[in-house]
Protein backbone atom coordinates (compact mmCIF):
# COMPACT_ATOMS: atom_id res chain seq x y z
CA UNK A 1 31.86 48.95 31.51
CA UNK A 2 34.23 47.54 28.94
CA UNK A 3 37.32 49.44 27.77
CA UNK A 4 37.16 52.11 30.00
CA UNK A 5 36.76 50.12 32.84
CA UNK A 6 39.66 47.98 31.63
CA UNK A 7 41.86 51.28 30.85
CA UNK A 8 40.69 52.15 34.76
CA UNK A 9 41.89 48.87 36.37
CA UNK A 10 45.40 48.89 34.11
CA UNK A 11 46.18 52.05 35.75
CA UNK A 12 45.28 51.42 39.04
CA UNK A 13 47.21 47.91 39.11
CA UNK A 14 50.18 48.47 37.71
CA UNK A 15 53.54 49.00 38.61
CA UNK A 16 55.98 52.37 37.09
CA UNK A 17 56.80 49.71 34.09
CA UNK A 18 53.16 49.26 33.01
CA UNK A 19 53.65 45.38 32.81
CA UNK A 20 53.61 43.74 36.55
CA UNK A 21 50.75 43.72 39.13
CA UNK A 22 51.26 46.31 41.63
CA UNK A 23 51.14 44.87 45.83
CA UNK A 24 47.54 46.00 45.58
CA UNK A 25 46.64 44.12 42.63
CA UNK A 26 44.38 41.18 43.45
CA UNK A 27 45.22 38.52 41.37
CA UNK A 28 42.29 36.16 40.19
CA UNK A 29 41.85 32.41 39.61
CA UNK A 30 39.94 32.09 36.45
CA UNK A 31 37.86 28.81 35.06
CA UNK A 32 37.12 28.64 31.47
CA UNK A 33 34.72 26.14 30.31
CA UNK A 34 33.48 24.89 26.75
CA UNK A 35 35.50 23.67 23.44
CA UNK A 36 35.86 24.12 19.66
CA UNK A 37 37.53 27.11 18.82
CA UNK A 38 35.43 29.26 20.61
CA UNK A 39 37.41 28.48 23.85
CA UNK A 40 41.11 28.45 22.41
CA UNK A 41 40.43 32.18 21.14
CA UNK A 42 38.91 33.40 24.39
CA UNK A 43 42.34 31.56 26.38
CA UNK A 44 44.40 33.11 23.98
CA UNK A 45 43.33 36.58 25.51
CA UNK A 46 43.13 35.62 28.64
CA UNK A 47 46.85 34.23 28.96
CA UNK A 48 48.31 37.21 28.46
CA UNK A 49 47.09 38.29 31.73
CA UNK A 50 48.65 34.75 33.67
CA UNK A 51 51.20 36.29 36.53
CA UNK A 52 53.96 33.94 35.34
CA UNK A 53 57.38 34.68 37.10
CA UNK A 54 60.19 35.61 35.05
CA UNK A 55 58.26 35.32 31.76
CA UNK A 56 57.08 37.72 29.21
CA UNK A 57 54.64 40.12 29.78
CA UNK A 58 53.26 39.84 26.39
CA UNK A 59 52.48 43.87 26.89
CA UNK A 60 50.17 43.19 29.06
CA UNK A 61 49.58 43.53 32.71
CA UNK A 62 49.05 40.28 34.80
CA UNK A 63 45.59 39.77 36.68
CA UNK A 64 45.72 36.08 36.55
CA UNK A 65 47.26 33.80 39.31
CA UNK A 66 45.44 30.54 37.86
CA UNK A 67 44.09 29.87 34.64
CA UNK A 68 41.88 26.70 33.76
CA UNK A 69 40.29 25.42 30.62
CA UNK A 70 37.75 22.73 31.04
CA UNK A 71 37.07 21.40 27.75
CA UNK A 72 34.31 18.83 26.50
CA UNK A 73 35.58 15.72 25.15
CA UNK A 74 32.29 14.55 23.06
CA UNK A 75 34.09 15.06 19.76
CA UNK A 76 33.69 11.96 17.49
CA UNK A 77 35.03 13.28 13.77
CA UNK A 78 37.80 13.74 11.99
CA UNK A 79 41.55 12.85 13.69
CA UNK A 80 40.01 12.97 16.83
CA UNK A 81 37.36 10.37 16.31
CA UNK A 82 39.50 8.45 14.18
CA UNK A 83 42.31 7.74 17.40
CA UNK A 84 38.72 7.64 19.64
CA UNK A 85 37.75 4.62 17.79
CA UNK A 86 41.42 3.43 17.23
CA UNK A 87 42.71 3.51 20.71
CA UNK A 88 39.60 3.63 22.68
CA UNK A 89 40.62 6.81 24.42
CA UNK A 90 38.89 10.16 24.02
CA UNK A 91 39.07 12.86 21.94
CA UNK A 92 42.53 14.80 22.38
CA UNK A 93 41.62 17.73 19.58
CA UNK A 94 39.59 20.47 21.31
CA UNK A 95 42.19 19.79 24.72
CA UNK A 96 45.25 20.20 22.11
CA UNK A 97 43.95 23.50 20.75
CA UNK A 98 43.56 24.55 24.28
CA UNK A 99 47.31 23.99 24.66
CA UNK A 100 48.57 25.49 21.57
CA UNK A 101 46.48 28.40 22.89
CA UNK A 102 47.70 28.24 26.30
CA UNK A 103 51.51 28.52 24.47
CA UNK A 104 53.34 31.07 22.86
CA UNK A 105 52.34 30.78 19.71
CA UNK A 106 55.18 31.91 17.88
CA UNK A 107 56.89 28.69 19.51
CA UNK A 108 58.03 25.93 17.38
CA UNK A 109 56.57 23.38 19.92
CA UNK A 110 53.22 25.07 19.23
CA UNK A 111 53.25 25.17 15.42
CA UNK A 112 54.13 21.23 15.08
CA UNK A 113 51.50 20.48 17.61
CA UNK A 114 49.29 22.02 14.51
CA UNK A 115 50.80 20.50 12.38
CA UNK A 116 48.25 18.40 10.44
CA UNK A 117 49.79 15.60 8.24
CA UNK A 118 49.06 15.95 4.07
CA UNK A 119 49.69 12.86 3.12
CA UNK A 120 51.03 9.16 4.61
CA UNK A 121 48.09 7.10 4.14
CA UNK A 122 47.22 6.48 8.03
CA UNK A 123 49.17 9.61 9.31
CA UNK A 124 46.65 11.72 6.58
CA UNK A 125 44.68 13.95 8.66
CA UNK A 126 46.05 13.31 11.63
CA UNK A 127 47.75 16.69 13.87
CA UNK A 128 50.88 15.74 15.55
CA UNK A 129 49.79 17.28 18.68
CA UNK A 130 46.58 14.41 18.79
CA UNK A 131 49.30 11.44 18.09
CA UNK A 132 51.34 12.99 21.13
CA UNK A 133 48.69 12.70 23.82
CA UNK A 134 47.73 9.61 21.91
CA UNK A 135 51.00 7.99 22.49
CA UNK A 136 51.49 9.61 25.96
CA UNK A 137 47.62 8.20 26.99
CA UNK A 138 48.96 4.60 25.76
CA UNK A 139 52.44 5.15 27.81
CA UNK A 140 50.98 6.34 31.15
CA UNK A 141 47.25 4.50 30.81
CA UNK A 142 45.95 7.91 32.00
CA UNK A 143 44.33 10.74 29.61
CA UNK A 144 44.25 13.37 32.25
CA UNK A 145 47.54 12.80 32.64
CA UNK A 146 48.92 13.07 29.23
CA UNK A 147 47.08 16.60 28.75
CA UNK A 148 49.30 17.31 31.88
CA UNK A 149 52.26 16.11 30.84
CA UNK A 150 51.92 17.59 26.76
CA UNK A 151 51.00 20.78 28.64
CA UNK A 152 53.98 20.62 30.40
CA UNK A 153 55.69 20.29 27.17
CA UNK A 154 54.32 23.56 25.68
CA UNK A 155 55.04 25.17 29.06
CA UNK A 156 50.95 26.41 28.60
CA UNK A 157 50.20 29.28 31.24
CA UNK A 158 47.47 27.66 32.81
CA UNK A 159 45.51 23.91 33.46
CA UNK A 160 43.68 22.02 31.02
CA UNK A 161 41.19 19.29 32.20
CA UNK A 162 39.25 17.14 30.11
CA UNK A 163 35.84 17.71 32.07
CA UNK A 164 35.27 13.96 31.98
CA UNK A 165 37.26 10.94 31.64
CA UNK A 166 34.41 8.83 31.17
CA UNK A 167 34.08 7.77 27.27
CA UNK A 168 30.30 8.86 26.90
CA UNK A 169 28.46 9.64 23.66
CA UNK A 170 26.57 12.47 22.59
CA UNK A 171 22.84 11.78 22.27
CA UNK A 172 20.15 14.15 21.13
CA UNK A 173 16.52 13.93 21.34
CA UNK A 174 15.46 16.18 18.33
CA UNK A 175 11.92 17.98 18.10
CA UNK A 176 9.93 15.20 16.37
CA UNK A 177 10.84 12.46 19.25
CA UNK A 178 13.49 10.83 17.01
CA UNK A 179 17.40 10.10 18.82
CA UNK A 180 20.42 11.21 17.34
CA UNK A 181 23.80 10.03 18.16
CA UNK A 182 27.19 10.63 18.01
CA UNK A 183 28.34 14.67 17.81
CA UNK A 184 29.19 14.28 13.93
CA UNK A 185 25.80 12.71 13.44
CA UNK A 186 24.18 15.49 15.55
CA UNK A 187 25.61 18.41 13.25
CA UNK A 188 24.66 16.77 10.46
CA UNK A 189 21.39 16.57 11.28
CA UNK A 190 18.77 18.87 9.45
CA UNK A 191 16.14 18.53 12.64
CA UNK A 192 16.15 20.85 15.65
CA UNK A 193 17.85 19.47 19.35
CA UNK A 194 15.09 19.46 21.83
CA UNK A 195 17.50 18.13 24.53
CA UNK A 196 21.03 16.72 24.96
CA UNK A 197 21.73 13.47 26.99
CA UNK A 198 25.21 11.37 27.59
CA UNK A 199 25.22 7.71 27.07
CA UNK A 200 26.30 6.39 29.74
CA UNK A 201 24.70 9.40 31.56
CA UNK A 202 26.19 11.00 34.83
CA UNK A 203 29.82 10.48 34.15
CA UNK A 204 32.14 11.40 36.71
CA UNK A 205 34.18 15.32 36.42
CA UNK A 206 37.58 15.47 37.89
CA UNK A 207 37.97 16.06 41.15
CA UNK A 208 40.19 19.21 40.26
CA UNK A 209 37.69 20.54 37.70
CA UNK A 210 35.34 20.75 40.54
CA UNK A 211 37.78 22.12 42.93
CA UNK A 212 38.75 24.66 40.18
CA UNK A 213 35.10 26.24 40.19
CA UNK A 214 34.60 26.45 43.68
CA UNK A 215 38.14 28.12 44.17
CA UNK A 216 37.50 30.43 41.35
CA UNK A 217 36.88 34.20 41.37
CA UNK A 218 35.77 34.46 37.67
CA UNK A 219 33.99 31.29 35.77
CA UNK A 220 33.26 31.46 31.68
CA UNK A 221 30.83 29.51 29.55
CA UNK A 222 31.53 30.21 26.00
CA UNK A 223 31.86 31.14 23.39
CA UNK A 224 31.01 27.26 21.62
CA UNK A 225 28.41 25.78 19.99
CA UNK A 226 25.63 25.63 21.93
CA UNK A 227 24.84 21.72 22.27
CA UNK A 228 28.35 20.27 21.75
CA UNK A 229 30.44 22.53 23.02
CA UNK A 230 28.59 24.08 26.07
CA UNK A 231 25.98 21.92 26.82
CA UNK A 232 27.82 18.82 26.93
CA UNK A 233 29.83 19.79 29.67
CA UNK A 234 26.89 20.55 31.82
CA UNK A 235 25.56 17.34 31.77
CA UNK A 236 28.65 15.63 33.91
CA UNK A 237 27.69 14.67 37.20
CA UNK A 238 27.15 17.71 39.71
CA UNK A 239 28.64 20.13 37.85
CA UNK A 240 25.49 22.34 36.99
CA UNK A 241 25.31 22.07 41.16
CA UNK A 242 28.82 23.29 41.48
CA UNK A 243 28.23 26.24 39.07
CA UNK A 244 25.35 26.97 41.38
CA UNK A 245 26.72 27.27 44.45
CA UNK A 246 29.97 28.35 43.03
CA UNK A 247 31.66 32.23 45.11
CA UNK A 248 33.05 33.33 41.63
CA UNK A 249 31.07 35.43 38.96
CA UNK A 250 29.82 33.71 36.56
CA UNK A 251 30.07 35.04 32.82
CA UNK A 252 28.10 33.62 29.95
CA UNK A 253 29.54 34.46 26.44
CA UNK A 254 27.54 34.32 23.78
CA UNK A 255 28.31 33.28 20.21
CA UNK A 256 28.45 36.33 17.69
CA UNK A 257 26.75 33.98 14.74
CA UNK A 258 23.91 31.70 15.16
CA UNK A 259 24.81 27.73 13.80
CA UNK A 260 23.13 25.29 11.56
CA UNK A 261 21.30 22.78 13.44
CA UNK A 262 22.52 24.58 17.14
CA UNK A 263 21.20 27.34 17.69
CA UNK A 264 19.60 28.21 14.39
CA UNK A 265 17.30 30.98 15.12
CA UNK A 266 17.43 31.48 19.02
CA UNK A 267 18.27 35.32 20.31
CA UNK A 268 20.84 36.14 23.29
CA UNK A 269 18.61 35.01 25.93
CA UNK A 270 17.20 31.91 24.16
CA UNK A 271 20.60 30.26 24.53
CA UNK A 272 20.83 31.04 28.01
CA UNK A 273 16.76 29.55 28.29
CA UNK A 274 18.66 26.20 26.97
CA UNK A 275 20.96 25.82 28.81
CA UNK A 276 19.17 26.33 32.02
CA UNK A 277 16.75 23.81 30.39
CA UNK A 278 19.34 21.10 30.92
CA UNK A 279 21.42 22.72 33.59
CA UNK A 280 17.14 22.86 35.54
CA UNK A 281 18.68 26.16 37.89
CA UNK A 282 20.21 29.48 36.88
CA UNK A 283 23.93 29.61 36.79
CA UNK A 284 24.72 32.88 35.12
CA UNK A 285 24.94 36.32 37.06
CA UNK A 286 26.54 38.32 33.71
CA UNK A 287 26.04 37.80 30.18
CA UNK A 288 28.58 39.27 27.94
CA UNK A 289 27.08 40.07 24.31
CA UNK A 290 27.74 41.89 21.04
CA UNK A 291 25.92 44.56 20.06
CA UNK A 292 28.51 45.89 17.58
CA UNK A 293 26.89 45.36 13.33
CA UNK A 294 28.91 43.61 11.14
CA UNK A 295 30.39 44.73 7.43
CA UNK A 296 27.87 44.01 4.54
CA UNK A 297 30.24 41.58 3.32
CA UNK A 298 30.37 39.55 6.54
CA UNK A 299 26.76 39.41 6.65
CA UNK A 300 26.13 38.56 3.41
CA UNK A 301 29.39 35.50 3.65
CA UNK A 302 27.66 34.03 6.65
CA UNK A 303 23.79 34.43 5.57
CA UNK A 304 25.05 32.33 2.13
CA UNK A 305 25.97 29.48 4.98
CA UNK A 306 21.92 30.15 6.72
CA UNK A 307 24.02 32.44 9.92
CA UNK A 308 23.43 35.57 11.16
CA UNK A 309 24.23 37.19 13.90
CA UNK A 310 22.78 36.86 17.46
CA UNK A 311 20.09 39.15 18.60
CA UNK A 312 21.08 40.76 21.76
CA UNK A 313 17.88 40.89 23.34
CA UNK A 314 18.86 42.74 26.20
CA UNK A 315 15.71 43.12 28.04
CA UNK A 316 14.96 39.56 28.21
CA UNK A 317 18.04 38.16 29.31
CA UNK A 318 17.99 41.29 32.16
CA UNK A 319 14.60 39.44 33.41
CA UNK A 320 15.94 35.75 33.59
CA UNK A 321 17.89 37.81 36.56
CA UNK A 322 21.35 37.92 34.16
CA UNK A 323 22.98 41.43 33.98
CA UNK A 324 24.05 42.65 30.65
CA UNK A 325 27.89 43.48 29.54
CA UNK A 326 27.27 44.77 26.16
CA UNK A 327 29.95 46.04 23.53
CA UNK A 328 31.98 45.92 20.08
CA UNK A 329 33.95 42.71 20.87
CA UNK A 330 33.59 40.72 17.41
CA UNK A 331 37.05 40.93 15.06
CA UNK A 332 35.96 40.42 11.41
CA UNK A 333 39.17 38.76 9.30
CA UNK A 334 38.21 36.20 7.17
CA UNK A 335 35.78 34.69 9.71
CA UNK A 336 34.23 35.85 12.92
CA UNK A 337 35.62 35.55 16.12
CA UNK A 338 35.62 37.11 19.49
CA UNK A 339 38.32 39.78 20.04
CA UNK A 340 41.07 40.40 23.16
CA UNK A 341 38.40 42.69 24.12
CA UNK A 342 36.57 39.89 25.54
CA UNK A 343 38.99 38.90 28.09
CA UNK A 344 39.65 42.40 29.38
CA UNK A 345 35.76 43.00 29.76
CA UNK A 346 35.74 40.11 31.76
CA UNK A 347 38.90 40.91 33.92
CA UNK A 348 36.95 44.42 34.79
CA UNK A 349 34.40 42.55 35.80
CA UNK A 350 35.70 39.88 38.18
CA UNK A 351 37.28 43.02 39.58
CA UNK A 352 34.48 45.14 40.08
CA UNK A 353 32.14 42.75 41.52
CA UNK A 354 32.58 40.96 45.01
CA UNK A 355 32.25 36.96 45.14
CA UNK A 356 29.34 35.26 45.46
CA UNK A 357 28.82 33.27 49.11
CA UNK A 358 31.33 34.80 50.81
């Protein structure tokens, strides 16, 4: 089902011009979740498809009427942490790269919120873009609100919601009893995560991330690190509930490369097993995952760093009651990511399959 069930639905929804939805098309609302850069390169692919009126088609035709990213806010290191601890607010780095991706990245607005400052003793390490919502947070006394407002700036085609405003800290239990926390302190870790906990726990979502599933036609976990990037956001107050009764399909994407001290080890379906370990129901009708190899060289680059790739253990995912989308969708340039590919399997998909619950 992947790029000839894409080529299939491009055809059939398009106008003489190749570019616009035809009257037939049916336009989806879309909900991204996770963080890192595992998110910004899957909403990078996705926005080309965002019906926008009188923009751009970007070459592509538009299958989107609502786009949103709902990004963890967990992150305690580097410019992020430092304005965390600084300013008391949370972490505006994974949210900003969600922008920038959200943009049009040949923009100059996009390129200086990137910009990451070389030298100025304080300013060093710091990205412009994390001083803007910084300053904006400290101006309006509201985080969600500066993400809305900075998005505004970068005229982003889609919404971005921090899935908590709550300022709660990582915690991990690892496999000999011991407690971890902080995120940095987590990765650095050289023990296994047996389970993930917020402190305080149960923090609030936003009442539009919550609205945003249950409106949605098509919902995404992943790509991300498992714990910190996926995990984390399931462990805010009713949202595993809200995934569960939510009418949209929902996707999981798995990583292409296991990760140090995340998911070391564990196959396809293992990371779903997790996941529903802390989540304690199934939320996942599809899982999208690579089956594609991977150049010599980019094997032997990531096994020097203890990766390898994921094994796509089909079978076993197929009996946690998760359908398979399987597939080349891995671009190998300089390091590993998920192709466009991804998004357009997943835009077949949404289209193929009727909501859940009505």
């Amino acid at each position: 089902m992947t790029s000839e069930a894409y080529a299939q639905l491009r055809h059939s929804s398009t106008g003489p011009a190749g570019s616009g939805p035809s009257a037939e098309t049916r336009l989806l609302r879309v909900v991204a979740i996770g963080g890192g850069s595992g998110l910004s390169t899957l909403l990078r692919g996705l926005r080309k498809h965002v019906a926008v009126p009188g923009a751009h088609a970007e070459g592509a035709p538009s299958f989107i009427s609502d786009l949103a990213a709902v990004v963890s806010v967990t992150d305690d290191g580097g410019s992020s942490g430092r304005l965390r601890q600084d300013f008391n607010m949370l972490p505006p780095g994974d949210l900003r790269n969600c922008m920038v991706a959200l943009s049009e990245e040949e923009d100059l607005l996009a390129q200086l919120f990137t910009h990451r400052f070389r030298a100025g003793g304080a300013l060093q390490g710091h990205s412009f873009g994390n001083l803007f919502v910084a300053a904006l947070t400290e101006i309006t006394g509201d985080f969600a609100l500066a993400i809305e407002l900075a998005s505004k700036v970068l005229a982003t085609r889609g919404r971005i919601y921090p899935v908590t405003t709550a300022n709660a800290t990582l915690v991990a239990r690892m496999e000999d009893g011991s407690l971890v926390r902080g995120e940095t302190n987590i990765n650095a870790s050289q023990k296994h995560i047996a389970e993930l906990m917020l402190d305080p726990p149960d923090p609030v979502p936003l009442p539009e991330t919550v609205e945003a599933i249950e409106r949605a036609d098509l919902i995404t976990i992943g790509p991300g690190s498992l714990y910190t990037s996926l995990i984390t956001n399931l462990l805010v107050r009713d949202l595993s509930a809200t995934l569960v009764g939510a009418r949209g399909v929902r996707v999981f994407v798995c990583n292409l490369m296991t990760e140090a001290n995340e998911s070391l080890g564990l196959t396809a379906s293992e990371h779903i097993l997790r996941i529903y370990e802390h989540t304690r129901a199934p939320i996942f009708d599809y899982a999208l995952v690579n089956t594609a190899a991977f150049s010599a060289e980019t094997l032997a680059r990531y096994a020097a760093e203890g990766a390898e790739p994921i094994v796509a253990d089909i079978d076993r995912i197929e009996a946690l009651g998760v359908r398979c989308i399987t597939g080349d969708f891995a671009s190998e340039d300089g390091v590993v990511r998920h192709a466009g590919r991804v998004a357009c399997a997943l835009l077949a998909l949404a289209h193929s399959v009727p909501a859940r619950n009505g």
